[in-house]
PDB file of N, CA and C in Angstrom:
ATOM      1  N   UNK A   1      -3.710 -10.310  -5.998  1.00  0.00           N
ATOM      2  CA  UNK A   1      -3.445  -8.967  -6.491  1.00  0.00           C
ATOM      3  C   UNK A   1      -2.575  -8.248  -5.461  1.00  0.00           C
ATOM      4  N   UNK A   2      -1.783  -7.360  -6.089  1.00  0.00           N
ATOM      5  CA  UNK A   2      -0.986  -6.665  -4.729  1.00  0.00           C
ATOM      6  C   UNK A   2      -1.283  -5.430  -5.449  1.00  0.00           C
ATOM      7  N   UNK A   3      -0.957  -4.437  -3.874  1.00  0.00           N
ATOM      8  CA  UNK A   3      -1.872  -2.961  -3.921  1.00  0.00           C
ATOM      9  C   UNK A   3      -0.877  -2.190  -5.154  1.00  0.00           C
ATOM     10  N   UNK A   4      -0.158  -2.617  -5.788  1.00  0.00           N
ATOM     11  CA  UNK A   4       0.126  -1.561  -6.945  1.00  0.00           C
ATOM     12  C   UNK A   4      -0.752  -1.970  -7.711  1.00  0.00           C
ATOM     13  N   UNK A   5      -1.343  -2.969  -8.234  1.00  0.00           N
ATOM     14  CA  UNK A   5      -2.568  -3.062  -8.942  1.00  0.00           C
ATOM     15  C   UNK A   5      -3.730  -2.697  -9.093  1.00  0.00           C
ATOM     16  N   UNK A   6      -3.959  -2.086  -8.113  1.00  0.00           N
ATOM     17  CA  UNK A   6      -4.922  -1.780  -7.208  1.00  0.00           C
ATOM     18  C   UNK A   6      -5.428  -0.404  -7.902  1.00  0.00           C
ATOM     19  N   UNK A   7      -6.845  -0.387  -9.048  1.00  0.00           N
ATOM     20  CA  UNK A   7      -7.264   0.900  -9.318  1.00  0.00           C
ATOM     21  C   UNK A   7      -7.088   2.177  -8.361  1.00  0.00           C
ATOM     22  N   UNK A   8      -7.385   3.451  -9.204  1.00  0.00           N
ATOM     23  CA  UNK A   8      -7.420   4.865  -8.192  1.00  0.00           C
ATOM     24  C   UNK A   8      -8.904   4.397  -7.588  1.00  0.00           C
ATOM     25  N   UNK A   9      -8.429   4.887  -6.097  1.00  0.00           N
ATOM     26  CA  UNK A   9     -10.309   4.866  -5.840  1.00  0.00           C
ATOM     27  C   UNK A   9     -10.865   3.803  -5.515  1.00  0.00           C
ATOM     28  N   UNK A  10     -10.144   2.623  -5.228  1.00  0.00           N
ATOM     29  CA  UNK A  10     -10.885   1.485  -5.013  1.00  0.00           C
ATOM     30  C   UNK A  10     -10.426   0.710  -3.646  1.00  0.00           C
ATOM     31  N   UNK A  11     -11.042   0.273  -3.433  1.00  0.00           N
ATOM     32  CA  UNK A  11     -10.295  -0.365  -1.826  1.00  0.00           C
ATOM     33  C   UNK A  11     -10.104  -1.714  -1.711  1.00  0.00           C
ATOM     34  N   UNK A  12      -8.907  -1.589  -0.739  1.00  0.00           N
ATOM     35  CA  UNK A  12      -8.345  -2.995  -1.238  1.00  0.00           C
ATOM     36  C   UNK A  12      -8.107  -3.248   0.337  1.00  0.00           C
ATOM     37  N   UNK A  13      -8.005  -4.563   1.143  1.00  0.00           N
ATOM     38  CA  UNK A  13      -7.979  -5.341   2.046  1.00  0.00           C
ATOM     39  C   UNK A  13      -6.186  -5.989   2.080  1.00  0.00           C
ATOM     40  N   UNK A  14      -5.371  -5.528   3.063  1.00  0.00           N
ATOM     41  CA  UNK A  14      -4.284  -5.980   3.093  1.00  0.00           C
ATOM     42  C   UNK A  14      -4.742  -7.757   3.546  1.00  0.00           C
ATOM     43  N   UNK A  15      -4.118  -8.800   2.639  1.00  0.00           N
ATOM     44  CA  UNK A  15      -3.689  -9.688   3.357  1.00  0.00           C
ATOM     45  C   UNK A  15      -2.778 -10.174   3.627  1.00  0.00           C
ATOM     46  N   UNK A  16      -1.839  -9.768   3.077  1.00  0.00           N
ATOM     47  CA  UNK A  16      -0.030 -10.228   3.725  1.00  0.00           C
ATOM     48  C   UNK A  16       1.041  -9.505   3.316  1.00  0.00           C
ATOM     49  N   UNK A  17       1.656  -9.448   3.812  1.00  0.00           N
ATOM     50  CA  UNK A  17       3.109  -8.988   3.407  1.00  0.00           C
ATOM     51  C   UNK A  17       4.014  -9.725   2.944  1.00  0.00           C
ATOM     52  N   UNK A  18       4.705  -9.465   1.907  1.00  0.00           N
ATOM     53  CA  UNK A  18       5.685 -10.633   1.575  1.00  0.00           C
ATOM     54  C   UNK A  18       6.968  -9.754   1.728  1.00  0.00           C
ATOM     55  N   UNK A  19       7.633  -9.336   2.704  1.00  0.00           N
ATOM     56  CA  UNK A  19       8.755  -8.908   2.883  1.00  0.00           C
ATOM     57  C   UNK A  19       9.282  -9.148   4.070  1.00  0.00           C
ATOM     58  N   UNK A  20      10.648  -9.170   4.530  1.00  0.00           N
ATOM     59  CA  UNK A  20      11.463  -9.017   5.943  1.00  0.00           C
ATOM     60  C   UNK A  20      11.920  -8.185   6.399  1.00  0.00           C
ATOM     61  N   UNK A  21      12.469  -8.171   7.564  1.00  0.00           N
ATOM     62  CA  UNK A  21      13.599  -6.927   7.881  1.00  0.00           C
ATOM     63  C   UNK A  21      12.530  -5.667   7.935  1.00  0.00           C
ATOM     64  N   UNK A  22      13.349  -4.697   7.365  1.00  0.00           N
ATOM     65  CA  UNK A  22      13.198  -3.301   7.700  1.00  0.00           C
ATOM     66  C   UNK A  22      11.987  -2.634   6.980  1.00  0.00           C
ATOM     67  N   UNK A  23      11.960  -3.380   5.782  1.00  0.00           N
ATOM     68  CA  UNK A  23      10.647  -2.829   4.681  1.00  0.00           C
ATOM     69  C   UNK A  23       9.658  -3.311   6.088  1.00  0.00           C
ATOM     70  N   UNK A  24       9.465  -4.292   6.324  1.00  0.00           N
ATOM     71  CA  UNK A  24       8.107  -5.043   6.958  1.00  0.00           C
ATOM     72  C   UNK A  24       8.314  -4.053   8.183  1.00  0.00           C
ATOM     73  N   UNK A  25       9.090  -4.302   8.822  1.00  0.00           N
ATOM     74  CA  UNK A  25       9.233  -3.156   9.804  1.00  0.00           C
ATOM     75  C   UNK A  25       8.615  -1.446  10.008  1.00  0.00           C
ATOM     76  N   UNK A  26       8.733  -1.401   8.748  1.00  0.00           N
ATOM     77  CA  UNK A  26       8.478   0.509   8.239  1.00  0.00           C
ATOM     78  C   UNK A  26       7.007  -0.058   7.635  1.00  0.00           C
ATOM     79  N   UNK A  27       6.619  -1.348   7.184  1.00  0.00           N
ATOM     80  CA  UNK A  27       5.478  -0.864   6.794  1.00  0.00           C
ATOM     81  C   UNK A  27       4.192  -0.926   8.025  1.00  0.00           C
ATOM     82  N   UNK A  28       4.570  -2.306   8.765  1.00  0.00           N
ATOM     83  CA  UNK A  28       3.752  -2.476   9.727  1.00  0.00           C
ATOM     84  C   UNK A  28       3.401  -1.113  10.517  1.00  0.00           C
ATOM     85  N   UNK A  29       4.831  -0.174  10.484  1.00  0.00           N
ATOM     86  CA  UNK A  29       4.585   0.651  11.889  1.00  0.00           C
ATOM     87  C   UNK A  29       3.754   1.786  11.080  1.00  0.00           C
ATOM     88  N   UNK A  30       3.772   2.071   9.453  1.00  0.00           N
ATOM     89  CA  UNK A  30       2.716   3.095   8.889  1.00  0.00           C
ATOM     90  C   UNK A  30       0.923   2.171   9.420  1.00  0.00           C
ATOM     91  N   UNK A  31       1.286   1.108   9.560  1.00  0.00           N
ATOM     92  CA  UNK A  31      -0.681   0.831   9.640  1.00  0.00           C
ATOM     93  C   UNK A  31      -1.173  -0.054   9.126  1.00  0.00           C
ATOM     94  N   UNK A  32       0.242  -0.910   7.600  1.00  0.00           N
ATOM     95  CA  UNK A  32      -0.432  -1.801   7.112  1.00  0.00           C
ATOM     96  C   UNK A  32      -0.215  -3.317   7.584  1.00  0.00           C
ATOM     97  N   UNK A  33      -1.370  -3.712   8.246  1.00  0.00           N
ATOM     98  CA  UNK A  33      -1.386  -5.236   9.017  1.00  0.00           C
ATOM     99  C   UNK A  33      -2.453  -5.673   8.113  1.00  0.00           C
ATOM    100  N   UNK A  34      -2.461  -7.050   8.742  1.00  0.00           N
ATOM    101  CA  UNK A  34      -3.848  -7.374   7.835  1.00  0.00           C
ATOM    102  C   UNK A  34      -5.232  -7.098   8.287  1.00  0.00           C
ATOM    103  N   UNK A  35      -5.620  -7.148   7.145  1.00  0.00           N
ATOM    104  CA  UNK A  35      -7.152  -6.337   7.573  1.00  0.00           C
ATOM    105  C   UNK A  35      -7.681  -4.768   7.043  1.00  0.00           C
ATOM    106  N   UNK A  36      -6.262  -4.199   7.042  1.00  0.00           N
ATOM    107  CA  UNK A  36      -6.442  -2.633   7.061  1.00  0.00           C
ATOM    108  C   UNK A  36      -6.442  -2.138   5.513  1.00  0.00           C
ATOM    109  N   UNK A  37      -7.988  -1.438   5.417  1.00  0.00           N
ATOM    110  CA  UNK A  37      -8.762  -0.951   4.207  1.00  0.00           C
ATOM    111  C   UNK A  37      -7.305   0.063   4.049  1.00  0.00           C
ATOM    112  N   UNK A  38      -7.174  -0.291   2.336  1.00  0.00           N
ATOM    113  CA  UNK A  38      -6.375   1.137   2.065  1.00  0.00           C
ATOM    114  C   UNK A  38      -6.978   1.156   0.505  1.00  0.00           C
ATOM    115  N   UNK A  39      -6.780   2.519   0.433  1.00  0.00           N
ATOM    116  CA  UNK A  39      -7.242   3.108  -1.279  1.00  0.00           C
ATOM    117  C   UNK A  39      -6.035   3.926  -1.602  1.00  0.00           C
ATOM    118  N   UNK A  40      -5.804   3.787  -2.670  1.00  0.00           N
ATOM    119  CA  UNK A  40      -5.367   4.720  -3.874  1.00  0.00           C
ATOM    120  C   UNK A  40      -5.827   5.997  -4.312  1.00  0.00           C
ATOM    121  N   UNK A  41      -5.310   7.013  -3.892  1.00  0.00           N
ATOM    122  CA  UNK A  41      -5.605   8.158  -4.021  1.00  0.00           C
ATOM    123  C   UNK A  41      -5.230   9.219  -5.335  1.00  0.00           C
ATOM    124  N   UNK A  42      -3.546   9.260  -5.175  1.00  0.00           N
ATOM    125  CA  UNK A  42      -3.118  10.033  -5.931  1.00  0.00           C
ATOM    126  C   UNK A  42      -2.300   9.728  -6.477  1.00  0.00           C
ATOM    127  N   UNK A  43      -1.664   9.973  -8.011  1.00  0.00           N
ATOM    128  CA  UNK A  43      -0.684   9.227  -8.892  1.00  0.00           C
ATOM    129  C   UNK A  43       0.246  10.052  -9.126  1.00  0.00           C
ATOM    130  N   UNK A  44       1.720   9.846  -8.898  1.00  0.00           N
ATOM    131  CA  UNK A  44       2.434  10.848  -9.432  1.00  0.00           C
ATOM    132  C   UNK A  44       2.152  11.178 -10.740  1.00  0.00           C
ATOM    133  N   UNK A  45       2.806  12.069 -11.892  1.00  0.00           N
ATOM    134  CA  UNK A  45       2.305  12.064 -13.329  1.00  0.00           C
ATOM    135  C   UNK A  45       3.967  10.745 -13.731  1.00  0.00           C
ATOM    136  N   UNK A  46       4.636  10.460 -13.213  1.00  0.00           N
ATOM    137  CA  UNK A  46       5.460   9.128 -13.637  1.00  0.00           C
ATOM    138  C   UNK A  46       4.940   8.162 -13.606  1.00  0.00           C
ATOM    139  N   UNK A  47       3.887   8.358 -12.634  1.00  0.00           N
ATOM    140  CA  UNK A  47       2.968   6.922 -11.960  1.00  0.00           C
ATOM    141  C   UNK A  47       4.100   5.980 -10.759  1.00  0.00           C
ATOM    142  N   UNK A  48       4.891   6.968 -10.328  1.00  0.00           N
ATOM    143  CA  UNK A  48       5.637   6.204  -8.739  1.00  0.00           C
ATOM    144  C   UNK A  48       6.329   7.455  -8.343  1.00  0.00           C
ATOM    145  N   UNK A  49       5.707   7.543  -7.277  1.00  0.00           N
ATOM    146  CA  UNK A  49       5.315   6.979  -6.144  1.00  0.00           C
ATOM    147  C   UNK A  49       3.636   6.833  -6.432  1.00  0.00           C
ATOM    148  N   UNK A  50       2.603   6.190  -5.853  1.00  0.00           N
ATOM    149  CA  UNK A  50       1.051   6.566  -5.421  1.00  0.00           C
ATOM    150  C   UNK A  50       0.773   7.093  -3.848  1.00  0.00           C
ATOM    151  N   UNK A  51       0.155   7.624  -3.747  1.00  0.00           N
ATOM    152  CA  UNK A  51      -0.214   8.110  -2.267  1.00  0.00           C
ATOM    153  C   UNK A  51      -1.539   7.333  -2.109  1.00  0.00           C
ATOM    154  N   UNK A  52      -1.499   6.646  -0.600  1.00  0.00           N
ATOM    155  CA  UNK A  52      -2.806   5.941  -0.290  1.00  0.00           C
ATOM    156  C   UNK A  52      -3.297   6.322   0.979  1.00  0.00           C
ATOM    157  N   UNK A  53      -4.702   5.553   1.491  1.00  0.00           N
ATOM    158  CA  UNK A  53      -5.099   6.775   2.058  1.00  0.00           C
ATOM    159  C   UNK A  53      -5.038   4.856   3.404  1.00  0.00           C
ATOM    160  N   UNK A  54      -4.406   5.362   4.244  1.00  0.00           N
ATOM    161  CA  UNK A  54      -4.533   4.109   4.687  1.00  0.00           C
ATOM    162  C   UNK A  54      -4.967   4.853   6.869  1.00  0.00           C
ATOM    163  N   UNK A  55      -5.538   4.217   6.638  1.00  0.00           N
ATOM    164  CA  UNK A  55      -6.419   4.889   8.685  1.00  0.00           C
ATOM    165  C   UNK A  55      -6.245   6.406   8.678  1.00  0.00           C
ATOM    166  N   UNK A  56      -6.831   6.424   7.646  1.00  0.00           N
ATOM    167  CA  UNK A  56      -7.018   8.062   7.170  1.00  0.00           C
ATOM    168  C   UNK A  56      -6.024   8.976   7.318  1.00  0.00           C
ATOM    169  N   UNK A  57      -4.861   8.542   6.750  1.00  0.00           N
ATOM    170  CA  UNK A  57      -3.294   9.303   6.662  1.00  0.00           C
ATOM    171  C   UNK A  57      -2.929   8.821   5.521  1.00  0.00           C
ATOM    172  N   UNK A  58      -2.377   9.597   4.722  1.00  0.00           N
ATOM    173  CA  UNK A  58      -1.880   9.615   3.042  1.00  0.00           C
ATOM    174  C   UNK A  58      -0.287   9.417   3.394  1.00  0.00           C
ATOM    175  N   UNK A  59      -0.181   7.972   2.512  1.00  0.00           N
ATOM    176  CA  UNK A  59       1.320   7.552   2.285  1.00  0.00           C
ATOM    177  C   UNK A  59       1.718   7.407   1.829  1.00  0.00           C
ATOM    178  N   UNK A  60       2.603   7.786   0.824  1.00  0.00           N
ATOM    179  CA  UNK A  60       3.140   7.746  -0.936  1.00  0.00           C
ATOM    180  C   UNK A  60       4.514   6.413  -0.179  1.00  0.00           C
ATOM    181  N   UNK A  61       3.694   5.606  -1.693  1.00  0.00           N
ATOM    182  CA  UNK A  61       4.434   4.419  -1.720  1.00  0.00           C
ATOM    183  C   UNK A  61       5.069   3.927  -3.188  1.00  0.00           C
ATOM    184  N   UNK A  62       6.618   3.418  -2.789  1.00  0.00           N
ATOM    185  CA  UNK A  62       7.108   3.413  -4.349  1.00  0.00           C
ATOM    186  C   UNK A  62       6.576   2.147  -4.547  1.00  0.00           C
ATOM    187  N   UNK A  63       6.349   2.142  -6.277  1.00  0.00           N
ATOM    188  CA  UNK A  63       5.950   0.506  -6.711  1.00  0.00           C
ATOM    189  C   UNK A  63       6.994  -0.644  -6.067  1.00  0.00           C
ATOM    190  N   UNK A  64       8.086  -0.618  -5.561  1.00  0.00           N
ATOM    191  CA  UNK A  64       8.966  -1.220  -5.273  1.00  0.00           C
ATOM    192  C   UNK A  64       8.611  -2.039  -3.825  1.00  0.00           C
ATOM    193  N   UNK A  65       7.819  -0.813  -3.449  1.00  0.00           N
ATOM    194  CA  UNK A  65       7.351  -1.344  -1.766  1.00  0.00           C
ATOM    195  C   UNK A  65       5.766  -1.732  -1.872  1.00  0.00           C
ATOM    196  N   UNK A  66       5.151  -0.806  -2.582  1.00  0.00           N
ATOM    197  CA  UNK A  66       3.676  -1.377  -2.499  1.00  0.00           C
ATOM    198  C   UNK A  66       3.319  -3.149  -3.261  1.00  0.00           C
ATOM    199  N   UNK A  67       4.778  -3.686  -3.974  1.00  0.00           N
ATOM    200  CA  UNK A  67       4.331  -4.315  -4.726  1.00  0.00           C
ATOM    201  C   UNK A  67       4.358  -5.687  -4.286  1.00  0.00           C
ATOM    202  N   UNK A  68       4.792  -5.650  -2.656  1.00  0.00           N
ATOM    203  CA  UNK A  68       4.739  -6.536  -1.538  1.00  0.00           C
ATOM    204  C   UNK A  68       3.920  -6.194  -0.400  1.00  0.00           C
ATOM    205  N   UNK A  69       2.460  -6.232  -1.164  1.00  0.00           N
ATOM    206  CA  UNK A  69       1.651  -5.729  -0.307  1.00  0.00           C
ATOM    207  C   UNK A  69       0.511  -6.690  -0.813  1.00  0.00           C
ATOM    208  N   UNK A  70       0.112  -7.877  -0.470  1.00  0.00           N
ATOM    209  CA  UNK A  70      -1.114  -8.633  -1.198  1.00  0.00           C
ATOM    210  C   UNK A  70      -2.189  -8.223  -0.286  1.00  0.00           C
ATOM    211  N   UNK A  71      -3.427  -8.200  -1.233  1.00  0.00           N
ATOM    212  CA  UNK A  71      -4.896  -8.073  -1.019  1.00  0.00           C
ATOM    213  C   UNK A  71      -5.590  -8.858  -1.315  1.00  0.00           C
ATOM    214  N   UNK A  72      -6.738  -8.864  -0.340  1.00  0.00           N
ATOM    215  CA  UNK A  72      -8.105  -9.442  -0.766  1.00  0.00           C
ATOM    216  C   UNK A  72      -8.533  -9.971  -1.128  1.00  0.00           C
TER     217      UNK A  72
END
């Protein structure tokens, strides 16, 4: 499952990243490594971006980027 799948409200366990370069770069340095609990918080009303709540800091992520984000 990757975290755009990922119900409101539910927590999900990063286990990998499937990206290079600069995305992986920008995401590692927000917090997401593996291991790190993140939830789904808030939905735009388009439904993209979502805001997640990841080491207790809210990060709106487009489906484009969250959707190289596998869990759990």
């Amino acid at each position: 499952m990757n975290l755009y799948e990922l119900p409101l409200n539910e927590v999900g366990i990063v286990n990998k990243l499937n990206c290079d370069g600069n995305i992986r770069r920008r995401l590692l340095d927000l917090g997401v490594v593996k291991g790190t609990k993140i939830i789904p918080v808030f939905k735009s009303p388009s439904g993209d971006p979502i805001a997640y709540e990841i080491r207790k800091t809210l990060i709106a992520l487009r489906k484009e980027d969250s959707s190289l984000i596998n869990l759990k």
